[in-house]
C-alpha atoms as a PDB file:
ATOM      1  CA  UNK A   1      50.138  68.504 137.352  1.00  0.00           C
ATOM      2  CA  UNK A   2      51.041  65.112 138.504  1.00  0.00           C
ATOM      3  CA  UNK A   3      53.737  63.349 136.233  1.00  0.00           C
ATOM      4  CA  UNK A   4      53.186  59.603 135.223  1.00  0.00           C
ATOM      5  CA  UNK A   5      57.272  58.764 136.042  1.00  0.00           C
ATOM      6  CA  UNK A   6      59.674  61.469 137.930  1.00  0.00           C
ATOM      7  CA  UNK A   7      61.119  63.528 135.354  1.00  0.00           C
ATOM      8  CA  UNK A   8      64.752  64.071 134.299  1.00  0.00           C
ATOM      9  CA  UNK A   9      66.590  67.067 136.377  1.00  0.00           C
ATOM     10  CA  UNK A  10      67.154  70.134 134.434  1.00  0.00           C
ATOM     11  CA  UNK A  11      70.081  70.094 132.047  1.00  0.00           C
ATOM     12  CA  UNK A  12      72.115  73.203 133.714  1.00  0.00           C
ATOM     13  CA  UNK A  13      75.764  74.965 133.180  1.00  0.00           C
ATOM     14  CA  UNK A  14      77.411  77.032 136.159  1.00  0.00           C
ATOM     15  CA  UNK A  15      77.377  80.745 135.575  1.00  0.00           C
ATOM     16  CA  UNK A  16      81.245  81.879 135.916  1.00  0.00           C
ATOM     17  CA  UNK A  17      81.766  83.873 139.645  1.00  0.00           C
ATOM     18  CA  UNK A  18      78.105  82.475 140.842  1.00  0.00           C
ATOM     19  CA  UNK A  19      76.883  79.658 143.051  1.00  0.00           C
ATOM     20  CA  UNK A  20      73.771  80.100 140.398  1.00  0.00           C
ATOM     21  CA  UNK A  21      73.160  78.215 137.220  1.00  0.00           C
ATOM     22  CA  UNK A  22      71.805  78.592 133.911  1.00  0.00           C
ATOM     23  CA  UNK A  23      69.183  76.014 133.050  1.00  0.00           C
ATOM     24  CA  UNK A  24      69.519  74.799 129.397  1.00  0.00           C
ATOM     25  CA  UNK A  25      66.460  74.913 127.024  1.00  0.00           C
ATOM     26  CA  UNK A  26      67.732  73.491 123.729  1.00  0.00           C
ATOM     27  CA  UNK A  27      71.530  73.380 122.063  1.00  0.00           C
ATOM     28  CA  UNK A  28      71.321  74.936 118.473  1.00  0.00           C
ATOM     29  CA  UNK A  29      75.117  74.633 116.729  1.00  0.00           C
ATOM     30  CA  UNK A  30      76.078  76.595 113.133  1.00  0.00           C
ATOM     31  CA  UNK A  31      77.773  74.312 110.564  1.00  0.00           C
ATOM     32  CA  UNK A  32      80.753  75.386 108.743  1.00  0.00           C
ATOM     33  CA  UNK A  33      80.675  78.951 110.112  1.00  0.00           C
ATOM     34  CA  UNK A  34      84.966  79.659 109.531  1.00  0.00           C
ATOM     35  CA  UNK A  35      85.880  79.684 105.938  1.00  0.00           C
ATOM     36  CA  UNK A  36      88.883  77.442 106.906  1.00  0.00           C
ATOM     37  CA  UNK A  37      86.721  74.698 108.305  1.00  0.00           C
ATOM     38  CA  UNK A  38      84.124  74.874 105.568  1.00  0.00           C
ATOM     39  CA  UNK A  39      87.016  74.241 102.747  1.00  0.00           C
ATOM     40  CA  UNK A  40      88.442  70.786 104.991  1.00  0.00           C
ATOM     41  CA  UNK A  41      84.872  70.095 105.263  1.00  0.00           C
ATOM     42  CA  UNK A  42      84.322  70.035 101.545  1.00  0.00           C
ATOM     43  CA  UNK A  43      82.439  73.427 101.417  1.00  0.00           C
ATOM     44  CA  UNK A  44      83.315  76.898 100.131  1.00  0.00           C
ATOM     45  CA  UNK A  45      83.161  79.971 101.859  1.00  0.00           C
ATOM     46  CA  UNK A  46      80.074  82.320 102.745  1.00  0.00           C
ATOM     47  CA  UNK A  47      77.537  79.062 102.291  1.00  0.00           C
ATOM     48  CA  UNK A  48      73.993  80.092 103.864  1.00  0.00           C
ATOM     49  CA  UNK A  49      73.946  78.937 107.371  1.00  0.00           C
ATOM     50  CA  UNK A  50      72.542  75.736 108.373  1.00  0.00           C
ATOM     51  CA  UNK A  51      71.758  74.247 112.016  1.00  0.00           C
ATOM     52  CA  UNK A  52      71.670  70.785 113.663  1.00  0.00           C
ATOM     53  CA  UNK A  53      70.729  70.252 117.474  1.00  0.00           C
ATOM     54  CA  UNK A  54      72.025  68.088 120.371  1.00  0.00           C
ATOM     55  CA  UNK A  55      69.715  67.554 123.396  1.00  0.00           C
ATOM     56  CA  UNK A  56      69.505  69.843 126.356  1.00  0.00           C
ATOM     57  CA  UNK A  57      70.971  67.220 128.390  1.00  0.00           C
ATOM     58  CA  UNK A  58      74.105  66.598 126.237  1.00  0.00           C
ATOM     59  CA  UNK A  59      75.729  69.599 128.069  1.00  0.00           C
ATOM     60  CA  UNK A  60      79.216  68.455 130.338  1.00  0.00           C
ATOM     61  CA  UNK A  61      79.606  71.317 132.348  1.00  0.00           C
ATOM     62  CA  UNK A  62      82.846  71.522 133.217  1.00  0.00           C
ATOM     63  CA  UNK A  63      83.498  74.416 136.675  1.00  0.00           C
ATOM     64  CA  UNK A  64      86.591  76.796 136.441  1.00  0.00           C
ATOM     65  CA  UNK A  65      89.738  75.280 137.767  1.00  0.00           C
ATOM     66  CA  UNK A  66      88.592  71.384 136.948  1.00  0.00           C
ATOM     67  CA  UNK A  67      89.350  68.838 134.240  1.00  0.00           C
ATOM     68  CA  UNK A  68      86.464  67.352 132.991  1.00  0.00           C
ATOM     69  CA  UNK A  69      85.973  63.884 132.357  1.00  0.00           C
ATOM     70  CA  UNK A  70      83.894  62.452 129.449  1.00  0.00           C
ATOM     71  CA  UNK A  71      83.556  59.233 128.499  1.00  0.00           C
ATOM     72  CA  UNK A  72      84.737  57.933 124.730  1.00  0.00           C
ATOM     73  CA  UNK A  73      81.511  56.899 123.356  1.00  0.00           C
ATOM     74  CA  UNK A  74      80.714  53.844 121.839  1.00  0.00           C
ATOM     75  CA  UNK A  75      79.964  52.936 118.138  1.00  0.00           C
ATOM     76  CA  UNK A  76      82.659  54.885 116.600  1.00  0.00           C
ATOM     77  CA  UNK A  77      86.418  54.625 115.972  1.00  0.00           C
ATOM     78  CA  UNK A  78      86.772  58.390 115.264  1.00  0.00           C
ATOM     79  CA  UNK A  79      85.447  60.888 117.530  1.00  0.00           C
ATOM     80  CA  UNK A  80      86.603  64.716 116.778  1.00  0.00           C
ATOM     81  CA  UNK A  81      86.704  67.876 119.156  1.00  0.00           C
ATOM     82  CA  UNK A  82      85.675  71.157 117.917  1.00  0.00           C
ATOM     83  CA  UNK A  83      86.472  74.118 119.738  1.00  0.00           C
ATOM     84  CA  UNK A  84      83.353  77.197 119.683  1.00  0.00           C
ATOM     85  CA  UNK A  85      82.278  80.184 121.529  1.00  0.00           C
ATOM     86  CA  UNK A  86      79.346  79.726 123.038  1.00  0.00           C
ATOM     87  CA  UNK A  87      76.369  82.132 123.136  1.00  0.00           C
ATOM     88  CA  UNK A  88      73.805  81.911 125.815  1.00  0.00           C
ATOM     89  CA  UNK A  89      70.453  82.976 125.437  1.00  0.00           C
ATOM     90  CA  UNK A  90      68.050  85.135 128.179  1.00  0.00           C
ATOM     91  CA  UNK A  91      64.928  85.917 126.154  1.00  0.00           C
ATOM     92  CA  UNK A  92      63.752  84.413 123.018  1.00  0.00           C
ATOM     93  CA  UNK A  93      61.547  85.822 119.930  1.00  0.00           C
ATOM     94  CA  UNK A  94      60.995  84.508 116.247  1.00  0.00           C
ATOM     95  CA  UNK A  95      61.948  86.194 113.345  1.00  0.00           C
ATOM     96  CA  UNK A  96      64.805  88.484 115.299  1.00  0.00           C
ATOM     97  CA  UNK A  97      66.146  90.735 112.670  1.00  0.00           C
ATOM     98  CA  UNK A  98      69.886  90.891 113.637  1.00  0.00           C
ATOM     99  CA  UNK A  99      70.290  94.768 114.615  1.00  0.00           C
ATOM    100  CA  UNK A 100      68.090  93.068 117.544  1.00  0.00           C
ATOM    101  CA  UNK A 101      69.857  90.345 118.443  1.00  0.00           C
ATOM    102  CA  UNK A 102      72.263  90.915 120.443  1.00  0.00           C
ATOM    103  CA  UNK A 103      69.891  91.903 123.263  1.00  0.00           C
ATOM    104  CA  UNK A 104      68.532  88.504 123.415  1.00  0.00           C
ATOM    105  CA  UNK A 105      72.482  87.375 124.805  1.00  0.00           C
ATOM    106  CA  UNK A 106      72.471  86.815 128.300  1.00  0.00           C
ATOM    107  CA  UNK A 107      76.344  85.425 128.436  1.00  0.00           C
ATOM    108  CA  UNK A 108      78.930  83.120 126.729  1.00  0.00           C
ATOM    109  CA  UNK A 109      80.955  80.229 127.231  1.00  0.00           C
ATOM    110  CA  UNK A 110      83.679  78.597 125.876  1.00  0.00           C
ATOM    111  CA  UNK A 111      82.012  74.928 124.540  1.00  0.00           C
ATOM    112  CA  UNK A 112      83.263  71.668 122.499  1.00  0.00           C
ATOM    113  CA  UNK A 113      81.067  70.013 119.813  1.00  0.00           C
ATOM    114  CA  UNK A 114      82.224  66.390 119.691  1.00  0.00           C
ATOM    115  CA  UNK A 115      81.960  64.592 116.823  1.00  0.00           C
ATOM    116  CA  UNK A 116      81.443  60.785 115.950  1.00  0.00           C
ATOM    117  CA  UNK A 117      82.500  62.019 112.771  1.00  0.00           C
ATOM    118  CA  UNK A 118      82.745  58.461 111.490  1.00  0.00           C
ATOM    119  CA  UNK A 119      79.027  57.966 111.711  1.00  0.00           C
ATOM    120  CA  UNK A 120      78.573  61.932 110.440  1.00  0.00           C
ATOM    121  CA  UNK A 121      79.977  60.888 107.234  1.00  0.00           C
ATOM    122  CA  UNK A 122      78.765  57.844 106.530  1.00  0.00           C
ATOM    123  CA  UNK A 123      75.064  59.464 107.465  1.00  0.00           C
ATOM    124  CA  UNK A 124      75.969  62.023 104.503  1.00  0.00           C
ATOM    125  CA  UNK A 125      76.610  59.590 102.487  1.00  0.00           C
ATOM    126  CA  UNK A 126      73.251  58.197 102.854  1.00  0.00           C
ATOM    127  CA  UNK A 127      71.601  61.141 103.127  1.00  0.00           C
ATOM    128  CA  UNK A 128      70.049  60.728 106.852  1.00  0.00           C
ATOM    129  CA  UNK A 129      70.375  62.740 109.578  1.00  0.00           C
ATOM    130  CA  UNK A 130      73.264  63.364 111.748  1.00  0.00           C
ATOM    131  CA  UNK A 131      72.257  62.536 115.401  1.00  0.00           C
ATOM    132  CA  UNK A 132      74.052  59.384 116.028  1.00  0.00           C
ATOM    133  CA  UNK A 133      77.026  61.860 115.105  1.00  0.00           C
ATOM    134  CA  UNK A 134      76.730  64.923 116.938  1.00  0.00           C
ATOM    135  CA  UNK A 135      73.923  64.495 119.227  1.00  0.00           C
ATOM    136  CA  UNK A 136      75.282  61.532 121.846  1.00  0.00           C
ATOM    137  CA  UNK A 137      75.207  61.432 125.878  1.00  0.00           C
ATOM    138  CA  UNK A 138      78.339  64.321 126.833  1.00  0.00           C
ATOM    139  CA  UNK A 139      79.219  65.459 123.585  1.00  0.00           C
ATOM    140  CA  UNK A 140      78.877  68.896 124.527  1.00  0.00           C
ATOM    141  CA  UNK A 141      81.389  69.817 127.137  1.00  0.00           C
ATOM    142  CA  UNK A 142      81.162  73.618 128.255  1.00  0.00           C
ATOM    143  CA  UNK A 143      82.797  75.986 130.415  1.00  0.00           C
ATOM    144  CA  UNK A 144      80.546  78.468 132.856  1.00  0.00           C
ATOM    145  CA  UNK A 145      78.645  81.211 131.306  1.00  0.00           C
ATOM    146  CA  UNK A 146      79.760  84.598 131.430  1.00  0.00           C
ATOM    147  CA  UNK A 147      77.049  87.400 132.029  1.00  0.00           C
ATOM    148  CA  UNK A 148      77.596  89.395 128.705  1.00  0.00           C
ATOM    149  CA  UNK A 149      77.199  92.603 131.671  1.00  0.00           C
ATOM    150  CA  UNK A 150      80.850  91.756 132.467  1.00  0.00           C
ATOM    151  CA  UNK A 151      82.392  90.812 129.403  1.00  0.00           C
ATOM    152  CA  UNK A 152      80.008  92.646 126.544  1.00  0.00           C
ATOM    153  CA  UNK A 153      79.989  91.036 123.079  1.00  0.00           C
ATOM    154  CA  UNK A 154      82.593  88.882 121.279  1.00  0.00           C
ATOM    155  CA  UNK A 155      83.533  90.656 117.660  1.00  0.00           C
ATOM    156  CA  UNK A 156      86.902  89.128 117.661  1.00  0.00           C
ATOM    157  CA  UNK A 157      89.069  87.133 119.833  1.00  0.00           C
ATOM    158  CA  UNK A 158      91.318  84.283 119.966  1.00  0.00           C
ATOM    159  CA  UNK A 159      89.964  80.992 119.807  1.00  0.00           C
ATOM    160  CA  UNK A 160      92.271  77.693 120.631  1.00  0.00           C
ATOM    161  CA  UNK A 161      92.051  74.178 120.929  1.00  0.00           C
ATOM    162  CA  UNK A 162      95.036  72.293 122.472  1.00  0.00           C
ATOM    163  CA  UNK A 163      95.354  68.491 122.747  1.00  0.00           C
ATOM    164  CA  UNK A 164      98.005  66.941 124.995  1.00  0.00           C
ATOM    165  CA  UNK A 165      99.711  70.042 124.548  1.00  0.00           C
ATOM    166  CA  UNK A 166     100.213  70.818 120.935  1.00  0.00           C
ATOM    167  CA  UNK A 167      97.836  73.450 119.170  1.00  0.00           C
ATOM    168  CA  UNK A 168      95.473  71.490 117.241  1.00  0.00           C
ATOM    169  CA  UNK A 169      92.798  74.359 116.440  1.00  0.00           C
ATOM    170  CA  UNK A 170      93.821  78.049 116.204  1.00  0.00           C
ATOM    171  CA  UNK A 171      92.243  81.020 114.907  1.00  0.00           C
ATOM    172  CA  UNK A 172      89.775  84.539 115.939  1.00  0.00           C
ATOM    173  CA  UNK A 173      86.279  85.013 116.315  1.00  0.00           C
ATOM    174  CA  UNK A 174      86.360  87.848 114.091  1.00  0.00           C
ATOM    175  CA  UNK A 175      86.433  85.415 111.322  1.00  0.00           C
ATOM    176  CA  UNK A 176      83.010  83.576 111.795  1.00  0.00           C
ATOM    177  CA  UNK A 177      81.110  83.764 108.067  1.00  0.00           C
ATOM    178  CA  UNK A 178      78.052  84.646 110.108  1.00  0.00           C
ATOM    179  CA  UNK A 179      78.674  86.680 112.857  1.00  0.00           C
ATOM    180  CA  UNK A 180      76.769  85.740 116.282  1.00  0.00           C
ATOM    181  CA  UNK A 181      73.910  88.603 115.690  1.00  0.00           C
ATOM    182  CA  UNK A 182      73.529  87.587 112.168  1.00  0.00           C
ATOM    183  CA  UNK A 183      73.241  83.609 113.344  1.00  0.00           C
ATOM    184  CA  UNK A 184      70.213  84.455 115.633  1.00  0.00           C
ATOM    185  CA  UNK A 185      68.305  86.167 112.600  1.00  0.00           C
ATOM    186  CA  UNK A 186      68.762  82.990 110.842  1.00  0.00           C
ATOM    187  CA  UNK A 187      68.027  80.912 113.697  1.00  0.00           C
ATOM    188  CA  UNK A 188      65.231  82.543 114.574  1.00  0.00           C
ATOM    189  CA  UNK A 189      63.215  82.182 111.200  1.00  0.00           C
ATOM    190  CA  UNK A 190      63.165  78.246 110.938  1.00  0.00           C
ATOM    191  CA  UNK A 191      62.649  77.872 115.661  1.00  0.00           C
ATOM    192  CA  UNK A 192      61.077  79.902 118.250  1.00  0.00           C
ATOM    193  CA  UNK A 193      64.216  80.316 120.601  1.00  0.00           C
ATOM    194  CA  UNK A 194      63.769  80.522 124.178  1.00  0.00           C
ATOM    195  CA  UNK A 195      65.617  81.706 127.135  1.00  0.00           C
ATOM    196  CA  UNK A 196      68.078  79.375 127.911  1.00  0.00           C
ATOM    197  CA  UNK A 197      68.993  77.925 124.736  1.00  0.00           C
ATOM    198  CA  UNK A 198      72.871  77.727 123.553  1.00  0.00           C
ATOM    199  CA  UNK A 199      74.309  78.012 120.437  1.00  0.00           C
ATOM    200  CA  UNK A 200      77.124  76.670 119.431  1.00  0.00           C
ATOM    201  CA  UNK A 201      78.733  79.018 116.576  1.00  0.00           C
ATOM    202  CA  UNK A 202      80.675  77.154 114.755  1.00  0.00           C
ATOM    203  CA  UNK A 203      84.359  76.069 114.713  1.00  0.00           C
ATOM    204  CA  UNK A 204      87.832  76.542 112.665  1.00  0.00           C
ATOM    205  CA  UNK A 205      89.724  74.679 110.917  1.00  0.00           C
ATOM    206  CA  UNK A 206      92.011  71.661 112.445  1.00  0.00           C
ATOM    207  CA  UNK A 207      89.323  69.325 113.368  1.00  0.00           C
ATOM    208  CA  UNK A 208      91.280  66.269 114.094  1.00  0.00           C
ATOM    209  CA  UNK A 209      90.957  62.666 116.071  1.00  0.00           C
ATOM    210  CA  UNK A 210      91.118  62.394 119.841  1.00  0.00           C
ATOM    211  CA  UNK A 211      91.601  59.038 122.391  1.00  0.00           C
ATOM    212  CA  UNK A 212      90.829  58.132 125.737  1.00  0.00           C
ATOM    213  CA  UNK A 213      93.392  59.547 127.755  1.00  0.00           C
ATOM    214  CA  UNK A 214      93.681  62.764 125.441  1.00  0.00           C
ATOM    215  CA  UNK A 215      93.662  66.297 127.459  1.00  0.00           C
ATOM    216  CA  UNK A 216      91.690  69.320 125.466  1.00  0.00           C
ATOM    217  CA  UNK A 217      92.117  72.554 126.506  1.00  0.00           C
ATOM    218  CA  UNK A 218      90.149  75.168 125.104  1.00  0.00           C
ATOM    219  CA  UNK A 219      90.204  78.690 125.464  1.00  0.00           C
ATOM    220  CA  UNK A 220      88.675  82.187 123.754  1.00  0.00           C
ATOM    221  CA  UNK A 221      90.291  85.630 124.587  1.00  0.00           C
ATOM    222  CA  UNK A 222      88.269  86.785 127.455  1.00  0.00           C
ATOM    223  CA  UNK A 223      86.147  83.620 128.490  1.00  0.00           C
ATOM    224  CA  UNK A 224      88.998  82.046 130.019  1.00  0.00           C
ATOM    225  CA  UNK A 225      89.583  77.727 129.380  1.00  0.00           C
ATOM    226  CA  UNK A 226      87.683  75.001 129.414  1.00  0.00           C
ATOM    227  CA  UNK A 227      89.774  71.734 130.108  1.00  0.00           C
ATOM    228  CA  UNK A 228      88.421  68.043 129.197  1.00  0.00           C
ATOM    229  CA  UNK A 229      89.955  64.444 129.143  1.00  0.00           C
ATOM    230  CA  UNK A 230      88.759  61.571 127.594  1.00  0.00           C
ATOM    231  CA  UNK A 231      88.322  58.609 129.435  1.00  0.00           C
END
């Protein structure tokens, strides 16, 4: 197969205690998935699941022991972090019933879904589609993967979200509406998922404003941090 231009390298994210790396199909994130973050959203609590996408190549991978750097985007005046657990996928299927899906985990990651949540809302209001406000160049900074072989399954955990210092986001994973296994059975009924394909699984409540020159750290209980600044 001969390509008509050179194609884009493949979107990857460092796999934690590796010189390998884990090439990224698509990015799948769960809306509203903590009760708490549903409610300052505007929703209620155990709401059906629903799913929007960033492109593969919206990943920042950010290596253990760095600061990562990402750029404020443009067109917006209000740009949001949201601290999730990431789940990593090693084999896909469709229609995974969720006493299956756990298997198809390969690792997780500790990930941020920024937000131009100034252009999210006013797409609500018109009823279009969110890209312009979650699916821009960098707006998914992540940590390296974890092989779930060293640190099994996340039921519960902390999950944290500092800015400059002061706790912004703070809650446990135990609290997700719709628990990691039961997000791939949805998934998996509307997409065909694939190996390497992340999903972002939704985060609590404290969603706030950041600035160039801001420093987020994230971290969940046994994934270790994930450190970003805006520039």
């Amino acid at each position: 197969m001969q390509f008509a231009i050179p194609p884009q390298p493949q979107a990857a994210v460092p796999v934690a205690g590796s010189d390998k790396v884990f090439p990224v199909h698509r990015i799948y994130c769960v809306g509203r998935n903590y009760v708490e973050h549903a409610k300052e959203m505007g929703g209620t609590g155990r709401e059906a699941p629903f799913f929007f996408m960033k492109p593969a190549d919206a990943v920042l991978p950010v290596p253990h022991g760095t600061t990562g750097e990402m750029p404020f985007p443009g067109m917006t005046n209000d740009l949001h972090h949201e601290i999730e657990l990431v789940a990593a996928l090693g084999k896909g299927g469709k229609n995974i019933p969720a006493s299956a899906a756990l298997e198809h985990v390969w690792g997780y990651a500790v990930g941020l879904d920024m937000t131009r949540r100034d252009l999210q809302g006013e797409a609500k209001k018109l009823g279009r589609p969110w890209c312009t406000g979650k699916g821009f160049d960098y707006s998914a900074p992540i940590a390296p993967i974890h092989p779930v072989a060293e640190t099994g399954h996340f039921s519960k955990g902390t999950i944290r979200l500092d800015v400059n210092g002061a706790t912004r986001q703070s809650s446990d994973v135990e609290k997700l509406i719709w628990n990691i296994a039961e997000t791939i059975e949805h998934l998996s009924k509307y997409y065909e998922l694939r190996a390497g394909d992340l999903i972002f699984t939704g985060t609590p409540a404290g969603v706030a404003a950041v600035a160039p020159g801001d420093l987020l750290e994230g971290a969940i209980e046994g994934l270790g941090e994930l450190r970003v600044k805006i520039i």
